[in-house]
C-alpha atoms as a PDB file:
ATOM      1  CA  UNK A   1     -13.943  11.459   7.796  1.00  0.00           C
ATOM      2  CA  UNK A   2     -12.176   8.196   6.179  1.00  0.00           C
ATOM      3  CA  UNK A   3     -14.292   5.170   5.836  1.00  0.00           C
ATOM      4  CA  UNK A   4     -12.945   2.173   5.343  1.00  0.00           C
ATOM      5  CA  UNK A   5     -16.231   0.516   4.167  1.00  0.00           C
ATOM      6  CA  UNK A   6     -15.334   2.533   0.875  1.00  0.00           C
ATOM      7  CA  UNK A   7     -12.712  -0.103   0.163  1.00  0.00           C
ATOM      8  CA  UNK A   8     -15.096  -2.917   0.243  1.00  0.00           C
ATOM      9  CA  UNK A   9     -15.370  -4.942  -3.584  1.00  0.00           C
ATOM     10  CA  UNK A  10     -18.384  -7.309  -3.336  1.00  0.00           C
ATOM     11  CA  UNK A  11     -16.499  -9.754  -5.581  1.00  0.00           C
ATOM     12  CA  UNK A  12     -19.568 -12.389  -5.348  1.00  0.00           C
ATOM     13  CA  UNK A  13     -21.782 -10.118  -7.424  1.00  0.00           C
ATOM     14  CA  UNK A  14     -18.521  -9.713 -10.654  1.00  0.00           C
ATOM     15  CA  UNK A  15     -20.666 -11.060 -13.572  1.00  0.00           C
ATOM     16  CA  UNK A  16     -17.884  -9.873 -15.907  1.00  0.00           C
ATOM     17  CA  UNK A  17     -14.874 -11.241 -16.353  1.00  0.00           C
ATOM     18  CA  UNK A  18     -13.035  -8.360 -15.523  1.00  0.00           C
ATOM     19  CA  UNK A  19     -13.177  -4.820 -13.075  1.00  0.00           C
ATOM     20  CA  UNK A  20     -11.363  -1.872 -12.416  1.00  0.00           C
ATOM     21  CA  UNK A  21     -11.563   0.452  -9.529  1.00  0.00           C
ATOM     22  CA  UNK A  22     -10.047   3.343  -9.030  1.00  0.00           C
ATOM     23  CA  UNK A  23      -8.978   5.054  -5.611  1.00  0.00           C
ATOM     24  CA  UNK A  24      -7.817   8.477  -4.638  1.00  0.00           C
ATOM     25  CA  UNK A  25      -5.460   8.075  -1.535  1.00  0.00           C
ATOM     26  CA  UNK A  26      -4.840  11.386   0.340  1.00  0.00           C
ATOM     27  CA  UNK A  27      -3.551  12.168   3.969  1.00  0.00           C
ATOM     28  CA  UNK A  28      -6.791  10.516   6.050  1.00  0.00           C
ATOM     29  CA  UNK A  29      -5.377   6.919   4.845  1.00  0.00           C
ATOM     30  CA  UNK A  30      -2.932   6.852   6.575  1.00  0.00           C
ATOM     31  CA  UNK A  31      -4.024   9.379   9.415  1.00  0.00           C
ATOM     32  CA  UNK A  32      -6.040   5.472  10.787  1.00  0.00           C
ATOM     33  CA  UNK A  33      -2.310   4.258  10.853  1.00  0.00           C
ATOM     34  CA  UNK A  34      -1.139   5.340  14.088  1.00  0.00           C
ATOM     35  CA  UNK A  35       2.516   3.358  13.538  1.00  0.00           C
ATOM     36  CA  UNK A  36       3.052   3.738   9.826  1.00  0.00           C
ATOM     37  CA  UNK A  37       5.425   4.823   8.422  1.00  0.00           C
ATOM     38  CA  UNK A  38       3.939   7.181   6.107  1.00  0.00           C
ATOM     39  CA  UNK A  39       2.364  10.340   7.582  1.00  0.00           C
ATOM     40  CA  UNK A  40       0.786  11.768   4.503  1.00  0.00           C
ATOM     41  CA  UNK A  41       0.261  10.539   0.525  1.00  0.00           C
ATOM     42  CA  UNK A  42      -1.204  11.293  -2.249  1.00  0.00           C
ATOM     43  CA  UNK A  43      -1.520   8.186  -4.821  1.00  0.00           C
ATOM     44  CA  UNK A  44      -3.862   6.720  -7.154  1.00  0.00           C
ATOM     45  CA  UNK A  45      -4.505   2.661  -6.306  1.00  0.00           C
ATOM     46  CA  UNK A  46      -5.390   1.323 -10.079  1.00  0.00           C
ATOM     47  CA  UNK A  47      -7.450  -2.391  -9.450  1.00  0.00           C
ATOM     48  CA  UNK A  48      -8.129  -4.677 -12.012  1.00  0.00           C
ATOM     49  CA  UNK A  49     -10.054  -7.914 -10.654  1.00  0.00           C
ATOM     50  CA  UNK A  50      -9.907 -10.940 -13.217  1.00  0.00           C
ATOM     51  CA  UNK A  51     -12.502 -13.725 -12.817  1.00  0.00           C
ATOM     52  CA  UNK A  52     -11.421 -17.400 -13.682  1.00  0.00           C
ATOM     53  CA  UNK A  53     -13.926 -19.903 -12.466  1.00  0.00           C
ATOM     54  CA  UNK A  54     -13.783 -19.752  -8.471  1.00  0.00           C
ATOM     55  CA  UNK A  55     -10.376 -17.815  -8.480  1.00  0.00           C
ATOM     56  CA  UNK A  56      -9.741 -14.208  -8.742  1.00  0.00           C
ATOM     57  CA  UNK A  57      -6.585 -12.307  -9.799  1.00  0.00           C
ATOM     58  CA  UNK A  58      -6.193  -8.776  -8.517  1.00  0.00           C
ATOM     59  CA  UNK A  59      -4.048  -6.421  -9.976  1.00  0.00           C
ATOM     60  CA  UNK A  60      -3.037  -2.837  -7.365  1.00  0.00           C
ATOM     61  CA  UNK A  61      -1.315  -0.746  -9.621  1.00  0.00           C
ATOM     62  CA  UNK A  62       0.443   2.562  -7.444  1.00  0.00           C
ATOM     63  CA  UNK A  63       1.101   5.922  -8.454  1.00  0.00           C
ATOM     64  CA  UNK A  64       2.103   8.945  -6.796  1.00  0.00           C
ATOM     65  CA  UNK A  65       4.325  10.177  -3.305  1.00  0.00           C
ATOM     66  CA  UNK A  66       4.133   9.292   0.073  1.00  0.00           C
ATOM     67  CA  UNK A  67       6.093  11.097   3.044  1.00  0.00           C
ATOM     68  CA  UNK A  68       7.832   9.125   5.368  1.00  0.00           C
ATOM     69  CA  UNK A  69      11.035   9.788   7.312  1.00  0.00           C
ATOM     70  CA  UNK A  70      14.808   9.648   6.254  1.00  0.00           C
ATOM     71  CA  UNK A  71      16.449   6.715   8.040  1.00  0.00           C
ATOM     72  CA  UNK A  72      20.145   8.777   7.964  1.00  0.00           C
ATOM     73  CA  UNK A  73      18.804  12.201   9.112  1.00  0.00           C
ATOM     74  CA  UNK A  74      15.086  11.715  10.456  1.00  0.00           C
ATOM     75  CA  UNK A  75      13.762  14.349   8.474  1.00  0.00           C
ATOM     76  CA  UNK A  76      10.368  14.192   6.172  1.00  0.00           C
ATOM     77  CA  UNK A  77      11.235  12.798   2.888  1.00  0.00           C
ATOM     78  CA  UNK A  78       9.036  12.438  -0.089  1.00  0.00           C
ATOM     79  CA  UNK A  79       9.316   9.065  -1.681  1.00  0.00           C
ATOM     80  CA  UNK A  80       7.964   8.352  -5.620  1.00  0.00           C
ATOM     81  CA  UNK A  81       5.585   5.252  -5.516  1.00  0.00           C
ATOM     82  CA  UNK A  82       5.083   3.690  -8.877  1.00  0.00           C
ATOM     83  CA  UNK A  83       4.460  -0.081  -8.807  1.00  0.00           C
ATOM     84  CA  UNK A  84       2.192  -2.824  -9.998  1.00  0.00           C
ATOM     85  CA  UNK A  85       1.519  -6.098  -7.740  1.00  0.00           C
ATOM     86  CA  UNK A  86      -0.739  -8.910  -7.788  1.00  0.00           C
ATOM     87  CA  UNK A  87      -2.599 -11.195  -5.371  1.00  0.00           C
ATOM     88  CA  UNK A  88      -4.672 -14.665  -6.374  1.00  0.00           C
ATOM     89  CA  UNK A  89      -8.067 -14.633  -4.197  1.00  0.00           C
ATOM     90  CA  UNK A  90     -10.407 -17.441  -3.713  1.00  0.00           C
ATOM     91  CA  UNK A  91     -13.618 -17.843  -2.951  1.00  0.00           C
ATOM     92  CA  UNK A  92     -14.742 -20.484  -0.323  1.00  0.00           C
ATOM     93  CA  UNK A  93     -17.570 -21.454   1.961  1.00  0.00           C
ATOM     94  CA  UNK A  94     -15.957 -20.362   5.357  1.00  0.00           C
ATOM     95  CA  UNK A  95     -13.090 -18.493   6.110  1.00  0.00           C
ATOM     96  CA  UNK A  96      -9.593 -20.105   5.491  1.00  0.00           C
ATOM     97  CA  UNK A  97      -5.590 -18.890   5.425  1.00  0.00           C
ATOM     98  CA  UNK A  98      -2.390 -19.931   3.739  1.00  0.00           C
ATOM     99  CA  UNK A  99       0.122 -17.939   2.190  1.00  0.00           C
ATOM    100  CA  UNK A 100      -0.918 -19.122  -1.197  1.00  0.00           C
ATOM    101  CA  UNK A 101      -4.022 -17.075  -1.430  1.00  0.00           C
ATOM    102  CA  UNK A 102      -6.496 -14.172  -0.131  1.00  0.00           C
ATOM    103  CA  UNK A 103      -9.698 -16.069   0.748  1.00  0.00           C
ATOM    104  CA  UNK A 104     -13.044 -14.300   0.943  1.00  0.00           C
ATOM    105  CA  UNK A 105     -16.140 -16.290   2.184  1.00  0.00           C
ATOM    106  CA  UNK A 106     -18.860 -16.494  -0.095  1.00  0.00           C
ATOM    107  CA  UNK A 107     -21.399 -14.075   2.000  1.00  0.00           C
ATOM    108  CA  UNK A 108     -18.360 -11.266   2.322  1.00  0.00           C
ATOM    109  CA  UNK A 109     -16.631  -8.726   0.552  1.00  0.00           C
ATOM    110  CA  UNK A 110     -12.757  -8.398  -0.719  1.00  0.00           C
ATOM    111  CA  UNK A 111     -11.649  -5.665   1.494  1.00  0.00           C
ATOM    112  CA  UNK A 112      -8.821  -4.037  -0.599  1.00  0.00           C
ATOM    113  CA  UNK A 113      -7.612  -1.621   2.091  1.00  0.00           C
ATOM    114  CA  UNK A 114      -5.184  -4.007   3.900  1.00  0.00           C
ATOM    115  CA  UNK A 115      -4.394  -4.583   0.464  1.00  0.00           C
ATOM    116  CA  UNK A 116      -3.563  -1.285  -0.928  1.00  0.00           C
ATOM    117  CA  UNK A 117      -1.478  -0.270   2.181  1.00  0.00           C
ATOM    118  CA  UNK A 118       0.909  -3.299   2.267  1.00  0.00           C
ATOM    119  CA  UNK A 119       1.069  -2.767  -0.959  1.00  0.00           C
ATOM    120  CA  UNK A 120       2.025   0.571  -0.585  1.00  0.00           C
ATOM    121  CA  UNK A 121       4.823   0.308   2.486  1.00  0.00           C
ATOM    122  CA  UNK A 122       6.195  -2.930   0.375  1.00  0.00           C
ATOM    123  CA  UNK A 123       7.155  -0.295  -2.014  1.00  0.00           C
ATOM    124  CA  UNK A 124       9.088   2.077   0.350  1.00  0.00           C
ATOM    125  CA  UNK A 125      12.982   0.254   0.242  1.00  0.00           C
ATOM    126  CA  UNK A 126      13.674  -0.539   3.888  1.00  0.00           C
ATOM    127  CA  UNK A 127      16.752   2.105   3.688  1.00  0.00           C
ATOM    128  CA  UNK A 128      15.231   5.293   2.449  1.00  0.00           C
ATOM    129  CA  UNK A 129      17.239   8.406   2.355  1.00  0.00           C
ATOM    130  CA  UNK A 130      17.738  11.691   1.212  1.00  0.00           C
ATOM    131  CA  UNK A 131      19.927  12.655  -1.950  1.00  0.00           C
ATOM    132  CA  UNK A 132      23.439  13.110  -1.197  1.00  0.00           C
ATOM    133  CA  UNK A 133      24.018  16.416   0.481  1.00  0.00           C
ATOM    134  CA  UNK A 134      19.829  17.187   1.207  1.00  0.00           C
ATOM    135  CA  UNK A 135      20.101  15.300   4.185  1.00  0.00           C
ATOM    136  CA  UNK A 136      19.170  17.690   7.773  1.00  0.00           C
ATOM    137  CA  UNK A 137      22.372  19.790   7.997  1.00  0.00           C
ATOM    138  CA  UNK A 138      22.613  20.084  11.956  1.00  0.00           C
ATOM    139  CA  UNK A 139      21.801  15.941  11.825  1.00  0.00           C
ATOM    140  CA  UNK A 140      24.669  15.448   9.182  1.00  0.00           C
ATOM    141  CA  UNK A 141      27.445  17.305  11.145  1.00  0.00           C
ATOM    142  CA  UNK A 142      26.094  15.324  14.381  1.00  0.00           C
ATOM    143  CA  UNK A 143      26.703  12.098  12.519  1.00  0.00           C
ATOM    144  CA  UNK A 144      29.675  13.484  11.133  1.00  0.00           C
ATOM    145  CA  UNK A 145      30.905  13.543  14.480  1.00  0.00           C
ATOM    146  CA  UNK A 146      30.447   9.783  14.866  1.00  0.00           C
ATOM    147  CA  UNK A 147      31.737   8.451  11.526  1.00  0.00           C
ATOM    148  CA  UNK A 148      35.579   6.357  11.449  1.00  0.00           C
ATOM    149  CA  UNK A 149      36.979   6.471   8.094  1.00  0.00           C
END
């Protein structure tokens, strides 16, 4: 059974400057994502948390394949996830939002789930598709049908 708790950083206890964590996402991730689109994955989420005074930068580096759906042809299609992004987090008294930062109240935890999952569909291009020619053949002769030169 997934637990999300699992993702939880208790970033008020870092007494060094600097952690890593390291995550092994498989096929119950996303199986508590009822509308993603990924259906299955296997990736490693790489997190480096930097300390600077009250702020925080966090580093989710991504590696491995996720499988989503071709947007030409609707079949599975395995995508290749390799990327490296980075959020600023602050820590504050009581819970606050802007688009500047990731703010985590001083009596909770970082949860890096929400994190690692945008993280991870950010990396899919909006247009994914198949090769040329390993597209569904029966869907490619149906489009075929539509196409004006």
């Amino acid at each position: 059974m997934f637990d999300m708790n699992s993702y939880k950083f208790d970033i008020n206890a870092l007494r060094n400057p600097e952690a890593e964590v390291h995550f092994k996402i498989g096929d119950d991730f996303f199986e508590q994502k009822p509308y993603s689109p990924v259906q299955k994955g296997q990736l490693d989420a790489y997190i480096t948390i930097t300390k600077k005074e009250k702020e925080f930068n966090v580093q989710v580096a991504l590696r491995g394949s996720v499988l989503t759906t071709c947007t030409r042809c609707m079949g599975d299609l395995n995508y290749d996830i390799d990327s490296s992004n980075e959020v600023a987090v602050k820590l504050v008294e009581s819970h606050r939002e802007d688009d500047d930062y990731i703010y985590v109240a001083k009596d909770d935890e970082l949860d890096l789930e929400p994190l690692i999952y945008d993280f991870i569909i950010l990396s899919i291009p909006e247009r994914h598709v198949h090769a040329d020619g390993e597209c569904n053949a029966e869907m490619e002769s149906q489009l075929k049908q539509y196409l004006i030169n």
